[in-house]
Protein backbone atom coordinates (compact mmCIF):
# COMPACT_ATOMS: atom_id res chain seq x y z
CA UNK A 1 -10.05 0.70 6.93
CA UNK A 2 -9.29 -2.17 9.02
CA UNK A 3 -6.47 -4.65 8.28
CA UNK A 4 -6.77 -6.66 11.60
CA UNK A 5 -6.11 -10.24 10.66
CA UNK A 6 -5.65 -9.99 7.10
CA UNK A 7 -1.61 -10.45 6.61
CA UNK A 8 -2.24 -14.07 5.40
CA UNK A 9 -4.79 -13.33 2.82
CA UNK A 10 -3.09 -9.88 1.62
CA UNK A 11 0.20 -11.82 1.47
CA UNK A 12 -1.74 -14.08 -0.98
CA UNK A 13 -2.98 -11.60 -3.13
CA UNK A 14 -2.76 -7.73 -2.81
CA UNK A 15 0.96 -7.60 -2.05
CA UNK A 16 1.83 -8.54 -5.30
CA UNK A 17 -0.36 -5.96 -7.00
CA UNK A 18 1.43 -3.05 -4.21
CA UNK A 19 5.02 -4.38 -5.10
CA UNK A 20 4.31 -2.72 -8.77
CA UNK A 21 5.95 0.13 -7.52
CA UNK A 22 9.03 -1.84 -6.33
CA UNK A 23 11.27 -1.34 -9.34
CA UNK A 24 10.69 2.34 -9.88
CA UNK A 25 11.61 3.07 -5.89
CA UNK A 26 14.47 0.83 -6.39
CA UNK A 27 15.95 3.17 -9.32
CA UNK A 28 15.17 6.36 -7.51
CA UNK A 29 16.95 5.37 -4.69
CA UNK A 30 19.96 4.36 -6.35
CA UNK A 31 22.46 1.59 -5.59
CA UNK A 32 22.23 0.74 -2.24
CA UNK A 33 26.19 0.02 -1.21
CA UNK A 34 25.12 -1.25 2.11
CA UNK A 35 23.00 1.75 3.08
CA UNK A 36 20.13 1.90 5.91
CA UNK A 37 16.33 1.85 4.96
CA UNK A 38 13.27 1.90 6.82
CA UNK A 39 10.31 0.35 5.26
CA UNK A 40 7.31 2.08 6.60
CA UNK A 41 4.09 0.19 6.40
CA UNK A 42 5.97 -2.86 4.97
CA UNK A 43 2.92 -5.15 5.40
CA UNK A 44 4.16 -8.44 4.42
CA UNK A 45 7.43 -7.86 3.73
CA UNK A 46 7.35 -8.28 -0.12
CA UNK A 47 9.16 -4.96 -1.11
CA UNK A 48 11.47 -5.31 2.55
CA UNK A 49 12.68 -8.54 1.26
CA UNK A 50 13.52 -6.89 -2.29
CA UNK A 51 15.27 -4.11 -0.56
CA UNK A 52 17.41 -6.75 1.55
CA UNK A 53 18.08 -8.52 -1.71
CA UNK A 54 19.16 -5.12 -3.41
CA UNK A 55 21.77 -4.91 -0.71
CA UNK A 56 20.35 -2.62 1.62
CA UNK A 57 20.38 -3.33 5.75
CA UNK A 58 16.88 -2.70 5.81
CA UNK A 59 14.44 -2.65 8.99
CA UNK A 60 10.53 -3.49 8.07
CA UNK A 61 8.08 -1.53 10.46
CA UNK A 62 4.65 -2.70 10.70
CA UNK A 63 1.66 -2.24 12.86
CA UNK A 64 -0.78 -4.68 12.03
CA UNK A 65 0.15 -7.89 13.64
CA UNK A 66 -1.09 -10.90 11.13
CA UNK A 67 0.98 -8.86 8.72
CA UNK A 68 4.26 -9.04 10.69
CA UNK A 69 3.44 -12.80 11.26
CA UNK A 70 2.95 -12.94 7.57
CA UNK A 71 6.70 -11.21 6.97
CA UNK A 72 7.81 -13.52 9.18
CA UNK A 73 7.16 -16.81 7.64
CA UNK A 74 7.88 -15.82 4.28
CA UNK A 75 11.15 -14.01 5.36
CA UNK A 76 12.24 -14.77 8.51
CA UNK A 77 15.63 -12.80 8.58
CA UNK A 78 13.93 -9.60 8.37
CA UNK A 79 14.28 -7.19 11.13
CA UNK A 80 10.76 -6.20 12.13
CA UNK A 81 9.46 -3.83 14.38
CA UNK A 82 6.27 -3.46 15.69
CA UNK A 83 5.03 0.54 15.19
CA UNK A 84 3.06 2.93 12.85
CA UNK A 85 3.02 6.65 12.09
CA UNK A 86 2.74 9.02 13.26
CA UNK A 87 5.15 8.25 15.77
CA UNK A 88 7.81 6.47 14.89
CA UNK A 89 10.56 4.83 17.67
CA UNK A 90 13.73 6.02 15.35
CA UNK A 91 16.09 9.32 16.24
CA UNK A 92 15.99 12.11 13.86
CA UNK A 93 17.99 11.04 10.65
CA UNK A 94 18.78 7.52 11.79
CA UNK A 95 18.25 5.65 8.38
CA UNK A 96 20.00 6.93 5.17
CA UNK A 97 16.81 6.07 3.10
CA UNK A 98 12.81 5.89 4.27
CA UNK A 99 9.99 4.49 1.93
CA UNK A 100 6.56 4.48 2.69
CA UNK A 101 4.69 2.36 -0.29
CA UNK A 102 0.79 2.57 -0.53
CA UNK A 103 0.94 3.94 3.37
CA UNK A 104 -0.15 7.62 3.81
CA UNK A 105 -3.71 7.21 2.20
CA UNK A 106 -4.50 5.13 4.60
CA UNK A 107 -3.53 6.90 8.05
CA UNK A 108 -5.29 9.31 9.92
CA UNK A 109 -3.00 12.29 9.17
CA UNK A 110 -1.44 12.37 6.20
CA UNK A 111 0.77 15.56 6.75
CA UNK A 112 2.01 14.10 10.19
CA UNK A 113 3.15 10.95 8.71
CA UNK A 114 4.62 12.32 6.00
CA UNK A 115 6.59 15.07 8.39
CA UNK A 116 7.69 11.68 10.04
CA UNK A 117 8.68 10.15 7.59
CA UNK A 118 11.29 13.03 6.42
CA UNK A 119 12.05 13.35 10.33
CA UNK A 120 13.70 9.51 10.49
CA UNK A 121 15.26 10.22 7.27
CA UNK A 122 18.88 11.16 6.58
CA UNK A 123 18.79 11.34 3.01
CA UNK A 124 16.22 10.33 0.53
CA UNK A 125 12.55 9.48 1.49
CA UNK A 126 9.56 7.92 -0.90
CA UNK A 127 6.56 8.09 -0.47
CA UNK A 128 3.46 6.60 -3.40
CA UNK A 129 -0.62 6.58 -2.88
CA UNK A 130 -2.72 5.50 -5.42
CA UNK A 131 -4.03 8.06 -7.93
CA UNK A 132 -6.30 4.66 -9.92
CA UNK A 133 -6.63 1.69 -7.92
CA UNK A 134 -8.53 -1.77 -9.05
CA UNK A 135 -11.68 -0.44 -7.03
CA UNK A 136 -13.44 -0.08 -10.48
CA UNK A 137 -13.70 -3.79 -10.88
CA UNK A 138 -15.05 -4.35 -6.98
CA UNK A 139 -17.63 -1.29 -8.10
CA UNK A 140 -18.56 -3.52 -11.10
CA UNK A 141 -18.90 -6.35 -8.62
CA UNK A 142 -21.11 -4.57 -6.67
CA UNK A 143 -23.35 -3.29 -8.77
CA UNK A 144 -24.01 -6.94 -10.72
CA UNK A 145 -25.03 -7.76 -7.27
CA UNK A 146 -27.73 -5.28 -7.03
CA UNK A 147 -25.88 -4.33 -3.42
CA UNK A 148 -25.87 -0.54 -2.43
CA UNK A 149 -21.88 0.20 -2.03
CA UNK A 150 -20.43 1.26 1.52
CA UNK A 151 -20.24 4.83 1.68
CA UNK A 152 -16.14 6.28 1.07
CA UNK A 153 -14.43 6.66 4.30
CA UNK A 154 -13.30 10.20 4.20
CA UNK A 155 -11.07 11.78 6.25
CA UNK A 156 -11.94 15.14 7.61
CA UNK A 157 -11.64 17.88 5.30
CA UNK A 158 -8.67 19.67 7.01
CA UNK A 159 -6.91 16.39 6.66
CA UNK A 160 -7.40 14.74 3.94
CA UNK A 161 -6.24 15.52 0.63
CA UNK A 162 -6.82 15.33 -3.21
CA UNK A 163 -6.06 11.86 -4.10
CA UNK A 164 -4.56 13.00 -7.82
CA UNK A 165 -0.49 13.14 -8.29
CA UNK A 166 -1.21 16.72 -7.76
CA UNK A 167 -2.93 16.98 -4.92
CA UNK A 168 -0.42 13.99 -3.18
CA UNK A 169 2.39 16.48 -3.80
CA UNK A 170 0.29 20.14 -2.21
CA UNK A 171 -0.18 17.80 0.46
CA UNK A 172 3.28 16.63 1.04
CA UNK A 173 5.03 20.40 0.44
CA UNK A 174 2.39 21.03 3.55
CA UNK A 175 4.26 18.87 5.58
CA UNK A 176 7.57 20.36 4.74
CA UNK A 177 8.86 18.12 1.83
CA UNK A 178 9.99 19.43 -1.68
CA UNK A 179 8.91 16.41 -3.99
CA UNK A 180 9.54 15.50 -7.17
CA UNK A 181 6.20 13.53 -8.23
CA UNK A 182 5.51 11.45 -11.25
CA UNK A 183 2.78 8.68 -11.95
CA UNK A 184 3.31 4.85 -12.32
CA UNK A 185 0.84 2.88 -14.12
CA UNK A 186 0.72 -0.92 -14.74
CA UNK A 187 -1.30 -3.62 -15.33
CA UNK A 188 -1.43 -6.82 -12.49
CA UNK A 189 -3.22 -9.62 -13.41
CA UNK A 190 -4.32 -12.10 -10.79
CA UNK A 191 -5.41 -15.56 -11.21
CA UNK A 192 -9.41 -15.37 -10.77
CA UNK A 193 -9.31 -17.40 -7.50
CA UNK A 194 -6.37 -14.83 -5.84
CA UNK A 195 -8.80 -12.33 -6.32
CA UNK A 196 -11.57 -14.01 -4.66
CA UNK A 197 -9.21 -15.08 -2.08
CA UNK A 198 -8.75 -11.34 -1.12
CA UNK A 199 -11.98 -10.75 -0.77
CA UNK A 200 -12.54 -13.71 1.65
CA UNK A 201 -9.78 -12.71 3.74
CA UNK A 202 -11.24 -8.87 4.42
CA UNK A 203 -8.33 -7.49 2.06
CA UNK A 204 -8.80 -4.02 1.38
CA UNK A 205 -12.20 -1.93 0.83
CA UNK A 206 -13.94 -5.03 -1.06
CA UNK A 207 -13.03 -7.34 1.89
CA UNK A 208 -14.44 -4.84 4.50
CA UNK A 209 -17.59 -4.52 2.17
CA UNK A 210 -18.00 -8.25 2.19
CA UNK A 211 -16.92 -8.88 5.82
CA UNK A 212 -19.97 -6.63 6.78
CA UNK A 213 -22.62 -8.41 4.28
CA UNK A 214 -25.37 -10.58 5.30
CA UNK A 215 -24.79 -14.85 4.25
CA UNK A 216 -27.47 -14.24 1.62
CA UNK A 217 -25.98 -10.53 0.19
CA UNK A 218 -22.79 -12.78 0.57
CA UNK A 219 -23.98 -15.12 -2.08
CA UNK A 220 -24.95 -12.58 -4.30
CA UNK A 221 -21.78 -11.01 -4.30
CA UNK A 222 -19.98 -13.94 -5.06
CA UNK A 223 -22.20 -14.74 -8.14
CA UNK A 224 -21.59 -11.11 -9.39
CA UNK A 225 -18.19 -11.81 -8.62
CA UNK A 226 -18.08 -14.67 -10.94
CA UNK A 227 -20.06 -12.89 -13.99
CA UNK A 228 -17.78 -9.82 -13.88
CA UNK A 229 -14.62 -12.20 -13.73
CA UNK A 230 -16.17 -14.48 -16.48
CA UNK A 231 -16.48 -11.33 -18.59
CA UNK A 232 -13.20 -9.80 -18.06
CA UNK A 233 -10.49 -12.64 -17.60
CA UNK A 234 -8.26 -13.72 -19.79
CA UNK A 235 -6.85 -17.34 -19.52
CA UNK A 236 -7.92 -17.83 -15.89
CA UNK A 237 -6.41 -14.44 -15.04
CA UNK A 238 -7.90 -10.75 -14.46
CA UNK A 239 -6.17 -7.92 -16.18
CA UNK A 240 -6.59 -4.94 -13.46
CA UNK A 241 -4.51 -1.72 -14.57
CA UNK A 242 -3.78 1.48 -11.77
CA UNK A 243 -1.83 4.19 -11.02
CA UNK A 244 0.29 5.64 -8.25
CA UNK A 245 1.38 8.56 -7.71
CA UNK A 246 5.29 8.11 -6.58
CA UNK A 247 7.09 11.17 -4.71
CA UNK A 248 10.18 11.66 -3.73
CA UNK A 249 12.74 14.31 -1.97
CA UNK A 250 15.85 14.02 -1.93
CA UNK A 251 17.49 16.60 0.37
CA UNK A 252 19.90 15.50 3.00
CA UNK A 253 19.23 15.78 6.97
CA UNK A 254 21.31 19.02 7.01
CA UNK A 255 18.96 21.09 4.40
């Protein structure tokens, strides 16, 4: 999935339903006492600015460049730096935490990232993929439409893995972790027109889907878009409940 030029629109929208796993990373890590933390895949900056806040000395690293522009308007004292896994520009345990929200299900191999991830790490490293996302409602949209869905995009089979809590945590024992895993599951409710706003701006797998439609299958989707949202939102806002899968491992650099 392509994010090319979407930081404005995700900023806008989506980043407020990923920061849902904000708080829960925030207690596993601990206080941070003016500790080092990476942010992998920070996107807009949303959860780097939290960590900041918390008292962290945090660096954001981020590939996709309307994102980083994003991060930068809305928090322009961030350190960012422009790079993506599975190569990271860090030494080996250079950053006393590492979090990676939302990020691994969408790279090209998982088990390399993750083995990143714990390289750059000196002590604790999180990592969370989604076990139930919102794509239900975009399905619902879809099919109101009459429109015949995209097709998943599938990794190959030796790389991919079992998008369950279980199957995130074979994976990341694969690429040398030992993770405790546990599920998140909450309820974000966007104003109707934040939705739509996603969509407009090629955010996620509904705004790739309607990036690639004709004008007229365009229409359609929009009026199906309006039905299902008519149907399901309450006071001008739509209740959209999912689940991540949050992992972490906590051995030091020395283990």
């Amino acid at each position: 999935m392509s994010w090319a030029g979407a930081g404005e629109a995700y900023a806008r929208s989506y980043a407020g339903l990923c920061a849902g796993t904000g708080e829960r990373m925030r207690q596993l890590l601990g206080p941070a006492a003016g500790r080092s933390l990476l942010d992998v895949g920070a996107g807009d900056g949303t959860l780097a600015a939290a960590w900041t806040d918390a008292g962290w000395r945090v660096t954001a690293c981020e590939p996709e460049e309307s994102m980083r522009e994003a991060a930068c308007r809305r928090h322009p004292h961030l350190s960012l730096v422009d790079a993506a896994l599975p190569e990271l520009p860090f030494d080996d345990a250079s950053h006393d935490a590492v979090v990676a929200n939302l990020v691994l299900n969408h790279v090209a191999d998982p088990r390399a990232g993750a083995a990143e991830l714990r390289r750059v790490a000196r002590g604790t490293v999180i990592a969370t993929t989604w076990s139930h996302s919102p794509s239900s409602f975009w399905s619902a949209v879809t099919a109101s439409a009459a429109l015949t869905p995209a097709p998943a995009a599938r990794l190959p089979a030796d790389l991919d893995f079992e998008r369950t809590a279980p199957g995130f945590e074979r994976m990341l024992r694969e690429a040398g972790w030992q993770p405790e895993v546990t599920e998140l599951t909450w309820t974000w409710s966007p104003e109707t027109d934040t939705l739509w706003h996603s969509v407009e701006g090629g955010v996620a797998g509904a705004g790739a889907f309607y990036r690639g439609l004709a004008d007229a299958d365009r229409r359609r989707f929009r009026e199906a878009f309006d039905r299902v949202a008519t149907e399901r939102a309450r006071d001008g806002r739509i209740p959209l409940t999912q689940t991540a899968a949050i992992a972490v491992d906590r051995r030091s650099s020395a283990s």
